[in-house]
PDB file of N, CA and C in Angstrom:
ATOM      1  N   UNK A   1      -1.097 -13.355 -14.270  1.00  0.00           N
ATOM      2  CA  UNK A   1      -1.386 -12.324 -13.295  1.00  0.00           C
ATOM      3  C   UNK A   1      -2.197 -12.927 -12.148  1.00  0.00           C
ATOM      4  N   UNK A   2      -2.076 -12.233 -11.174  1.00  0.00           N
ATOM      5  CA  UNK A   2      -2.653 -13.016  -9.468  1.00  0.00           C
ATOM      6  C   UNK A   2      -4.001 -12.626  -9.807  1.00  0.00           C
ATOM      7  N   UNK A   3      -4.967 -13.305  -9.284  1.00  0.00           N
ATOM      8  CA  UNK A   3      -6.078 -13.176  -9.120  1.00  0.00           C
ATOM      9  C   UNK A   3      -6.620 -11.588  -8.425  1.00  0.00           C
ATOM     10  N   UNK A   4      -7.401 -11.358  -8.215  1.00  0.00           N
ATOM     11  CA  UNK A   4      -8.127 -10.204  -7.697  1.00  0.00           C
ATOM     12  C   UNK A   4      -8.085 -10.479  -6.299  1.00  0.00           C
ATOM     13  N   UNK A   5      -9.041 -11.259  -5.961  1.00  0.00           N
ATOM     14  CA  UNK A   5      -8.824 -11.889  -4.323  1.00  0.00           C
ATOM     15  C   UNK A   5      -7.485 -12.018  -3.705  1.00  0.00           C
ATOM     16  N   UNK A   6      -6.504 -12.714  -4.504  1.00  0.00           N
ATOM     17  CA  UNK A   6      -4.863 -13.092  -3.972  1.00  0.00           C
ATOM     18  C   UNK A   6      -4.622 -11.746  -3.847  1.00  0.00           C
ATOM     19  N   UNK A   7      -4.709 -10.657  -4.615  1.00  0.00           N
ATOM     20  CA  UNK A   7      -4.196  -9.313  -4.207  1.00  0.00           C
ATOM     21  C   UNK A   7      -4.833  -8.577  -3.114  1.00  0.00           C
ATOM     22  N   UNK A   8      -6.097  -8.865  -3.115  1.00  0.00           N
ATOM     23  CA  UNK A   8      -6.520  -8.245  -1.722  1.00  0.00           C
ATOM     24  C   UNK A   8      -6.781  -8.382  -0.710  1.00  0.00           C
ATOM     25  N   UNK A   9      -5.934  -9.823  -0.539  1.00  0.00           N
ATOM     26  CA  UNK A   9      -5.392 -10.531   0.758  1.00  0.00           C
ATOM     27  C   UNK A   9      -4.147 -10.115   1.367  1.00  0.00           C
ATOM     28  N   UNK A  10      -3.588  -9.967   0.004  1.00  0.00           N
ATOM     29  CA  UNK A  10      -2.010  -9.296   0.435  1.00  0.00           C
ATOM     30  C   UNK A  10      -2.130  -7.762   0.671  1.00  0.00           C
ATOM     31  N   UNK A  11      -2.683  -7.296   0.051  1.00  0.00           N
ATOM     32  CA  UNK A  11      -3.090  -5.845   0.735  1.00  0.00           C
ATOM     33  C   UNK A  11      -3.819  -5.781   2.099  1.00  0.00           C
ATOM     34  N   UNK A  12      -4.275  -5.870   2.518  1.00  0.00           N
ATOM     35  CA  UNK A  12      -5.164  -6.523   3.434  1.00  0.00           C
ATOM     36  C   UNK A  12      -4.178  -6.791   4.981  1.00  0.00           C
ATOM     37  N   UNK A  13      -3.226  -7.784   4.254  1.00  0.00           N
ATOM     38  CA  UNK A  13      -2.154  -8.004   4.885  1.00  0.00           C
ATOM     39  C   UNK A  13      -0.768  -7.083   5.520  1.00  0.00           C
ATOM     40  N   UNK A  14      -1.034  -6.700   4.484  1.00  0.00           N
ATOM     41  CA  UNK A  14       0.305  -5.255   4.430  1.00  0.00           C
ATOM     42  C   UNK A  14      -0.057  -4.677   5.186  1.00  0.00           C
ATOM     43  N   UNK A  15      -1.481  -3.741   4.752  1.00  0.00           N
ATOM     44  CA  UNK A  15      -1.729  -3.066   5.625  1.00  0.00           C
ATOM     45  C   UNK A  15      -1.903  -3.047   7.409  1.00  0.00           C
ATOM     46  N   UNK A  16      -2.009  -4.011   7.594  1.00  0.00           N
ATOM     47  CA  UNK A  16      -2.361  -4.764   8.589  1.00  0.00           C
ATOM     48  C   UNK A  16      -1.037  -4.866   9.501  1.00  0.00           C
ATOM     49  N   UNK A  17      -0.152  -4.856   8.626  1.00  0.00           N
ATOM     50  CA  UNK A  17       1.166  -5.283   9.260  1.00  0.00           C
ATOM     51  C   UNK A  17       1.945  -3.916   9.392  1.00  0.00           C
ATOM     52  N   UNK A  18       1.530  -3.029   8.692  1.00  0.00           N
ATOM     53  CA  UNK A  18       1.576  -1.442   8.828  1.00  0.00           C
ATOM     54  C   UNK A  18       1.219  -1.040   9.407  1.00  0.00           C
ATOM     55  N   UNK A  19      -0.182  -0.943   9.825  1.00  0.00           N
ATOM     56  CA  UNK A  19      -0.683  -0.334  11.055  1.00  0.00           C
ATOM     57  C   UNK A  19      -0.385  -0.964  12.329  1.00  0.00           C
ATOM     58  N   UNK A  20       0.362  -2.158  12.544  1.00  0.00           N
ATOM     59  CA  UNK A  20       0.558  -2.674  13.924  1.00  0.00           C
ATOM     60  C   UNK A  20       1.983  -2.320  14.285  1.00  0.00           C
ATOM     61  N   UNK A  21       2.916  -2.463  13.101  1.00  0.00           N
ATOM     62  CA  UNK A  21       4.368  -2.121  13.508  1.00  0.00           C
ATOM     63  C   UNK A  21       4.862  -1.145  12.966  1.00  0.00           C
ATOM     64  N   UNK A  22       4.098  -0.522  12.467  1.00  0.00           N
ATOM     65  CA  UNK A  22       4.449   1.025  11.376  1.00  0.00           C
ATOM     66  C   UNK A  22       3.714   2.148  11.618  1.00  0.00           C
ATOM     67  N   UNK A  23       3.106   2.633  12.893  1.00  0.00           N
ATOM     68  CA  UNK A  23       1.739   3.320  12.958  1.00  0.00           C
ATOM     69  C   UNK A  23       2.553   4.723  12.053  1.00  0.00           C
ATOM     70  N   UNK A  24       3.568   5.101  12.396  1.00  0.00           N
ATOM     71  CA  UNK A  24       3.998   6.235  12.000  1.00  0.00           C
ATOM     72  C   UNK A  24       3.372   6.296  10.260  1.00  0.00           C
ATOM     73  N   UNK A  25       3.821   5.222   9.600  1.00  0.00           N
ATOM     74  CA  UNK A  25       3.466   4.892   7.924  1.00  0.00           C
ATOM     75  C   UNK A  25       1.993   5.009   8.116  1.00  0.00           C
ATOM     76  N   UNK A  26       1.436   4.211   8.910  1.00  0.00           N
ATOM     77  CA  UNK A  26      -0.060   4.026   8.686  1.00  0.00           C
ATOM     78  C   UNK A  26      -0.500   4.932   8.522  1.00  0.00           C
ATOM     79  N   UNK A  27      -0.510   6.504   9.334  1.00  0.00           N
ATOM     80  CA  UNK A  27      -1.200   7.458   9.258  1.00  0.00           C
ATOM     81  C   UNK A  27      -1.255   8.502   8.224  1.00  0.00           C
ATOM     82  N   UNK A  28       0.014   8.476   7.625  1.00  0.00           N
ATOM     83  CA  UNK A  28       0.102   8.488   5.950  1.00  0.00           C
ATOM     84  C   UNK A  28      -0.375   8.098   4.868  1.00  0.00           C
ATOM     85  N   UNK A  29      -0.810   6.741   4.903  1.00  0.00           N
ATOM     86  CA  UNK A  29      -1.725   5.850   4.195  1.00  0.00           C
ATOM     87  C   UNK A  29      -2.701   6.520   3.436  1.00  0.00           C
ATOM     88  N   UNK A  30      -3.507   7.164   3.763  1.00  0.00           N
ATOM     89  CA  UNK A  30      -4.349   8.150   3.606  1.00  0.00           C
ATOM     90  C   UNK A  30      -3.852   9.068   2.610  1.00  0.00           C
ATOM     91  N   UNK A  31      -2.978   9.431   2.571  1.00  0.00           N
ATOM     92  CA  UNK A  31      -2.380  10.906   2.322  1.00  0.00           C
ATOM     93  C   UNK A  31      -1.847  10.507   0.575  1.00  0.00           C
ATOM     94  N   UNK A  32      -1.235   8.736   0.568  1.00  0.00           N
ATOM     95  CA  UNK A  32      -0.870   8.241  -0.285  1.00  0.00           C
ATOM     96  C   UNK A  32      -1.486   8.867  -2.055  1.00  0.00           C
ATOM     97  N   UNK A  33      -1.066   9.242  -3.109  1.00  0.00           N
ATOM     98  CA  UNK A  33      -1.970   9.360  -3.966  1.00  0.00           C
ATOM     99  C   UNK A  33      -2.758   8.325  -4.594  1.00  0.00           C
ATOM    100  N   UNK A  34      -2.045   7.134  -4.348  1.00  0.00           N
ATOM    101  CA  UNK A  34      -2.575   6.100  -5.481  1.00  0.00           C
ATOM    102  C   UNK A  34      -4.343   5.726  -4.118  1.00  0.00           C
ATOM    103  N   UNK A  35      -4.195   6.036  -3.200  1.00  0.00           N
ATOM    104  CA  UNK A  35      -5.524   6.161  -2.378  1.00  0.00           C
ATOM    105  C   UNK A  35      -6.956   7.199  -3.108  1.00  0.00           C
ATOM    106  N   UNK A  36      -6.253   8.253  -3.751  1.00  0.00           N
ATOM    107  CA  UNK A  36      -7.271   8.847  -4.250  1.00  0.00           C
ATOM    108  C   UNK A  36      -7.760   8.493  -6.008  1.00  0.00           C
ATOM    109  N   UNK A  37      -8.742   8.269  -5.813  1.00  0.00           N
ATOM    110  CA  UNK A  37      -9.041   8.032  -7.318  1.00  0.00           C
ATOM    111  C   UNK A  37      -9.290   9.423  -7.901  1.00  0.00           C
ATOM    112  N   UNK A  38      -9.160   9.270  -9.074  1.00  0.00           N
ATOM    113  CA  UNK A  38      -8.879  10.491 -10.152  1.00  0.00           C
ATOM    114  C   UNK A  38     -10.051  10.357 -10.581  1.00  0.00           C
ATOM    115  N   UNK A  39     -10.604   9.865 -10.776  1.00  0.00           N
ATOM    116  CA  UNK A  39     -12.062   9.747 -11.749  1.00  0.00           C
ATOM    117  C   UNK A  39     -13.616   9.537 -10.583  1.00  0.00           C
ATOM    118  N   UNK A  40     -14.503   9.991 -10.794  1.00  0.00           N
ATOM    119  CA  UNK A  40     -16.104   9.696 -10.076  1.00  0.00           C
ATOM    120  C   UNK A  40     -15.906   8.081  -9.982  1.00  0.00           C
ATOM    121  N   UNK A  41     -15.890   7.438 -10.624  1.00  0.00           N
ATOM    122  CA  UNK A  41     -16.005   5.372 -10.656  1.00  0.00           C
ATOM    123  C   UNK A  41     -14.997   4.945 -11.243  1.00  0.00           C
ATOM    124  N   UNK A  42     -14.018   4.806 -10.198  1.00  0.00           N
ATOM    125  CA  UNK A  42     -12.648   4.245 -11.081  1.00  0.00           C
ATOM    126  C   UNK A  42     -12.893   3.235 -11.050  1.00  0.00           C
ATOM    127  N   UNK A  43     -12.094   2.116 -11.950  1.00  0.00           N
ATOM    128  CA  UNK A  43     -12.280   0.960 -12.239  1.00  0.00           C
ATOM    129  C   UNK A  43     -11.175   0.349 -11.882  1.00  0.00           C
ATOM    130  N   UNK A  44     -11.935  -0.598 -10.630  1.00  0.00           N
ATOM    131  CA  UNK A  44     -10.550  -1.193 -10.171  1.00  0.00           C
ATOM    132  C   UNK A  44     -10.549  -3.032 -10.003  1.00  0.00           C
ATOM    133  N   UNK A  45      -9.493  -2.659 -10.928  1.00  0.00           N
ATOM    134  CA  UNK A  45      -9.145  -4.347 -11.960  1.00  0.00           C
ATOM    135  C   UNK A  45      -8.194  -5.147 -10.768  1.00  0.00           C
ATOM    136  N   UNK A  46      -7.849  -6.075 -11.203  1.00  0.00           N
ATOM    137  CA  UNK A  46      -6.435  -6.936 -10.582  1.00  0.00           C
ATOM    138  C   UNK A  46      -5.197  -5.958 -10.947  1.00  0.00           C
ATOM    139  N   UNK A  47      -5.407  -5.418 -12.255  1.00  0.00           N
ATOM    140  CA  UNK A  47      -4.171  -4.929 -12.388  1.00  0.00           C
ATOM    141  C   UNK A  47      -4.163  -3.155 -12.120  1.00  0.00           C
ATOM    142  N   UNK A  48      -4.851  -2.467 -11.610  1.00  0.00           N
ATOM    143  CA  UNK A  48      -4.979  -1.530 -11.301  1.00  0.00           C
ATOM    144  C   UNK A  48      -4.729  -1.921  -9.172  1.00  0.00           C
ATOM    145  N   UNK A  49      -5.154  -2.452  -8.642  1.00  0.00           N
ATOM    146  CA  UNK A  49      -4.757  -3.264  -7.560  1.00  0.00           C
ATOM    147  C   UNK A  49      -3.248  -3.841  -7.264  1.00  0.00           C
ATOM    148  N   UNK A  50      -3.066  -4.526  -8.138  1.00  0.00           N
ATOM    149  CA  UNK A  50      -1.519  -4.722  -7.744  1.00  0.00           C
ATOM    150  C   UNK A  50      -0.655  -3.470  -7.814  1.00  0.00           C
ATOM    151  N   UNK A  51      -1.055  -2.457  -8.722  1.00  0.00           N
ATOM    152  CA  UNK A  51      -0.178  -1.544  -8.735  1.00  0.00           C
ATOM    153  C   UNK A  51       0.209  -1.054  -7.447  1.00  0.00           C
ATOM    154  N   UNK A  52      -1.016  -0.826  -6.923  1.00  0.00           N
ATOM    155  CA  UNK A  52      -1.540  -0.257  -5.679  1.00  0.00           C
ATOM    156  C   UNK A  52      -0.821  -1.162  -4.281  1.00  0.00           C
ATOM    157  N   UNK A  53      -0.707  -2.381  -4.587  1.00  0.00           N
ATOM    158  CA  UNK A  53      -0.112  -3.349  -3.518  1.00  0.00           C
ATOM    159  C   UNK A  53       1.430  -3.110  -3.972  1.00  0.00           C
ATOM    160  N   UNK A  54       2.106  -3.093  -5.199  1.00  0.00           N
ATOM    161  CA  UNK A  54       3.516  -2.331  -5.295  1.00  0.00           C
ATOM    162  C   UNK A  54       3.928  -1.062  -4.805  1.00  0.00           C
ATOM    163  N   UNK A  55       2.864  -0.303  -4.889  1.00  0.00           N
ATOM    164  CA  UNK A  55       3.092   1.125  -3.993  1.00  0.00           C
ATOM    165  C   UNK A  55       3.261   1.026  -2.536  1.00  0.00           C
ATOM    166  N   UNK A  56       2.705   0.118  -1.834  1.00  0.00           N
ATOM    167  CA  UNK A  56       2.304   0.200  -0.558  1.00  0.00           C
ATOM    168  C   UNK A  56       3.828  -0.638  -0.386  1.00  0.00           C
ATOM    169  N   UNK A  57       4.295  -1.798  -0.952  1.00  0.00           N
ATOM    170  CA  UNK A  57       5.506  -2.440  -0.667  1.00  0.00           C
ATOM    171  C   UNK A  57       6.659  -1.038  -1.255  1.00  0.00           C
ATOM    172  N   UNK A  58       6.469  -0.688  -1.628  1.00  0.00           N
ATOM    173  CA  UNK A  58       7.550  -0.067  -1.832  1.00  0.00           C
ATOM    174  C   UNK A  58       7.620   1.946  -0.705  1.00  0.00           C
ATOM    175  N   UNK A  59       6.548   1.745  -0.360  1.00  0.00           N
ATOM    176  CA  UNK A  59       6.382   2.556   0.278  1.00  0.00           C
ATOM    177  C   UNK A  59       6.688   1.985   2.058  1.00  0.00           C
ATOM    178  N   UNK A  60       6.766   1.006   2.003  1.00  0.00           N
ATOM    179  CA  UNK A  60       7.541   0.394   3.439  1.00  0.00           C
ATOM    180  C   UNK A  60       8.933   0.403   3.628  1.00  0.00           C
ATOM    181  N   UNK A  61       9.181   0.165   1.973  1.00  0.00           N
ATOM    182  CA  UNK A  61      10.710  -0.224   1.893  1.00  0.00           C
ATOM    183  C   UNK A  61      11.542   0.699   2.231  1.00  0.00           C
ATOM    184  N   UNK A  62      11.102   2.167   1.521  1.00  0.00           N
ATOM    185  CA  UNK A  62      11.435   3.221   1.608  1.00  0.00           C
ATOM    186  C   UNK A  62      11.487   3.765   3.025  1.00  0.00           C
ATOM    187  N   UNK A  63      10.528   3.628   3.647  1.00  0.00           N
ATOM    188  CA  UNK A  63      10.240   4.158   5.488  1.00  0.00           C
ATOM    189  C   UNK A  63      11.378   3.347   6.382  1.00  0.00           C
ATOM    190  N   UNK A  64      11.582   1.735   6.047  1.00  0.00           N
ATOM    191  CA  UNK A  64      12.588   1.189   6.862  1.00  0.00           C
ATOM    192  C   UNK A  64      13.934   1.232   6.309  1.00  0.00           C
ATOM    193  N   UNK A  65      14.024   1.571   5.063  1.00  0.00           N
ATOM    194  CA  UNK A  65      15.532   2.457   4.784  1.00  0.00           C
ATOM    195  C   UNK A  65      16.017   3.845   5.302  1.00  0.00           C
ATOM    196  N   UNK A  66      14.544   4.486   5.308  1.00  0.00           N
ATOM    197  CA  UNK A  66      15.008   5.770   5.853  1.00  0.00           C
ATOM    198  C   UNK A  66      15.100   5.713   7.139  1.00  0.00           C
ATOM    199  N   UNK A  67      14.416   5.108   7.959  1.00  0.00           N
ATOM    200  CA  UNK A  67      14.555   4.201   9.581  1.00  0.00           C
ATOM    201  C   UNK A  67      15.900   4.262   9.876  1.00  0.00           C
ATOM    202  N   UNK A  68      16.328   3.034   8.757  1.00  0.00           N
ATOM    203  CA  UNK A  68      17.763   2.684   9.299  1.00  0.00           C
ATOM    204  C   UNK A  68      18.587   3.595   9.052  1.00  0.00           C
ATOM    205  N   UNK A  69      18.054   4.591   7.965  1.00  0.00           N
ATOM    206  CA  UNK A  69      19.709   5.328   8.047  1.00  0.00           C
ATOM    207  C   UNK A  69      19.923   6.524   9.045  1.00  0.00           C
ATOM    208  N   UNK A  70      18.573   6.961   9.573  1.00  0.00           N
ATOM    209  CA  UNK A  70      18.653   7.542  11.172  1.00  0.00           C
ATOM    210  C   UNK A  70      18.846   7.531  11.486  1.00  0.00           C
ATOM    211  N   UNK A  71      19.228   5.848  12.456  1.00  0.00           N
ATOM    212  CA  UNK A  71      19.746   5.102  13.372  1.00  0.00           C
ATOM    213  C   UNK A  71      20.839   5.870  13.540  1.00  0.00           C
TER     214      UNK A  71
END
């Protein structure tokens, strides 16, 4: 499994690359559930994190499929 840091570089990244060429996604971001924690002190591991960096990739994927099929 990736380190803790390696994942929140790539998140970091994503996001980053979302809010510059995706503002429409970005402002959603927020709205995302895996953004809200369920618990007072969630505990957030490497692997509670990557989940979170799979959501966000797959939550792009989804926006530039639905993009293209607009077109």
């Amino acid at each position: 499994m990736k380190k803790l840091n390696t994942i929140l570089t790539e998140i970091t990244q994503l996001t980053t690359d979302i809010e510059t060429n995706y503002p429409e996604l970005y402002r959603s971001l927020d709205e995302n559930p895996m953004t809200i924690p369920f618990v007072n002190h969630p505990h957030l591991n490497a692997e509670v994190m990557q989940e979170y960096l799979e959501s966000l990739k797959q939550l792009l994927r989804h926006h530039l499929e639905t993009r293209k099929s607009n077109k």
